[in-house]
Protein backbone atom coordinates (compact mmCIF):
# COMPACT_ATOMS: atom_id res chain seq x y z
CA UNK A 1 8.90 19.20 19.00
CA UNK A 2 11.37 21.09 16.74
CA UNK A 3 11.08 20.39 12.64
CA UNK A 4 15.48 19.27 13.62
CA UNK A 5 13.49 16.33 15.83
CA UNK A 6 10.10 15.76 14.08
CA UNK A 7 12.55 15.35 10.93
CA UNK A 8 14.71 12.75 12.67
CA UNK A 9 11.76 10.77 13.46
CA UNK A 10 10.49 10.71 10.21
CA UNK A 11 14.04 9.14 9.44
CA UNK A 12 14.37 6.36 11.77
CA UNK A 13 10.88 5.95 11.73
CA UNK A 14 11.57 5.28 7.58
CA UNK A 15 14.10 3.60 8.63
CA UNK A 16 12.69 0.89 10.03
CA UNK A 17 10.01 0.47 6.62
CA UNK A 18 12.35 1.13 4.25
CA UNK A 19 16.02 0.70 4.77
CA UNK A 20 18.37 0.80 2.01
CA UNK A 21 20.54 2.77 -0.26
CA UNK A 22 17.43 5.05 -1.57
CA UNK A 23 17.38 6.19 2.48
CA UNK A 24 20.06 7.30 2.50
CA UNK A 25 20.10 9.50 -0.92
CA UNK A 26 16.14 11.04 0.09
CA UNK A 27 15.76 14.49 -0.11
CA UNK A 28 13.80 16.61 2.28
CA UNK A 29 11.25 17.54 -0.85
CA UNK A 30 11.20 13.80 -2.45
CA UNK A 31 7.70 12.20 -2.99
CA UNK A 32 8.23 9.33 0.01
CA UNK A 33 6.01 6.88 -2.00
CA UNK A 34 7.85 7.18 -4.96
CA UNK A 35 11.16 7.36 -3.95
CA UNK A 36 11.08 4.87 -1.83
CA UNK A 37 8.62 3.06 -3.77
CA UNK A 38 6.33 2.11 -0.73
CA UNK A 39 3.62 -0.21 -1.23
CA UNK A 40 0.55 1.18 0.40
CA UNK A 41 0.81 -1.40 3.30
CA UNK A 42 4.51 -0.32 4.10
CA UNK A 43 3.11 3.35 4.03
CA UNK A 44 0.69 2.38 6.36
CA UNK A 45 2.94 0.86 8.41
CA UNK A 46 5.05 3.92 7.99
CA UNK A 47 2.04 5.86 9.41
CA UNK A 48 1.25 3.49 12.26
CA UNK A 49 4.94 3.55 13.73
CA UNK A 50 5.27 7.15 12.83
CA UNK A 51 1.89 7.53 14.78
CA UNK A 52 3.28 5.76 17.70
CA UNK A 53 6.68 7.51 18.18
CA UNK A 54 5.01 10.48 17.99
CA UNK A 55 2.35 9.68 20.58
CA UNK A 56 -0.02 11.08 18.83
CA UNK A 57 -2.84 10.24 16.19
CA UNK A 58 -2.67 10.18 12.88
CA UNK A 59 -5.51 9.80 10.70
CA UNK A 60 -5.99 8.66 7.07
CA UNK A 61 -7.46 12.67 6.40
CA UNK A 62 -3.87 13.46 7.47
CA UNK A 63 -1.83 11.43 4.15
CA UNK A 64 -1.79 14.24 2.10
CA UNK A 65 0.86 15.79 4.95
CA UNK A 66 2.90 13.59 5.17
CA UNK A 67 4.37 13.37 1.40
CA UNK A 68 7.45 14.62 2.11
CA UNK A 69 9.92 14.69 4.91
CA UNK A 70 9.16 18.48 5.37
CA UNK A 71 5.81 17.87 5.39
CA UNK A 72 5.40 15.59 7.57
CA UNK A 73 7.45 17.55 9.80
CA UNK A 74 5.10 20.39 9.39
CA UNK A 75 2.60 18.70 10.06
CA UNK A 76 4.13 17.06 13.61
CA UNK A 77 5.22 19.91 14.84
CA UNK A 78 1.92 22.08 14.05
CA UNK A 79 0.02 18.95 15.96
CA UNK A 80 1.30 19.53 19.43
């Protein structure tokens, strides 16, 4: 997976937890929690779909990496 892909996944896999206009103005640095003010049941459901696009397993040690977008990019592209 390229960081172009992993980072499009992220996306629509946000997307799908948190549509709206603060979506569409995230950076690829901004705190995901924060600026999208997730809950911590929409971040794990964040983590759960993310997890299952991905087809692969992510586990609660793994939160820290996925903060950002670039991050969690990082962090699904160094998982392959």
């Amino acid at each position: 997976m390229t960081p172009d892909e992993a980072r499009k996944m992220i996306k629509k896999t946000l997307q799908e937890i948190a549509p709206g206009p603060a979506l569409d103005e995230l950076e690829a640095d901004d705190d995901l929690r924060e600026r999208l003010e997730l809950d911590s049941l929409d971040f794990l459901n964040f983590v759960e779909a993310l997890s299952d696009r991905a087809g692969r397993r992510i586990d609660e040690d793994d939160y820290p990496e996925l903060v950002t977008i670039e991050t969690a990019a990082k962090f699904l592209c160094t998982r392959e």
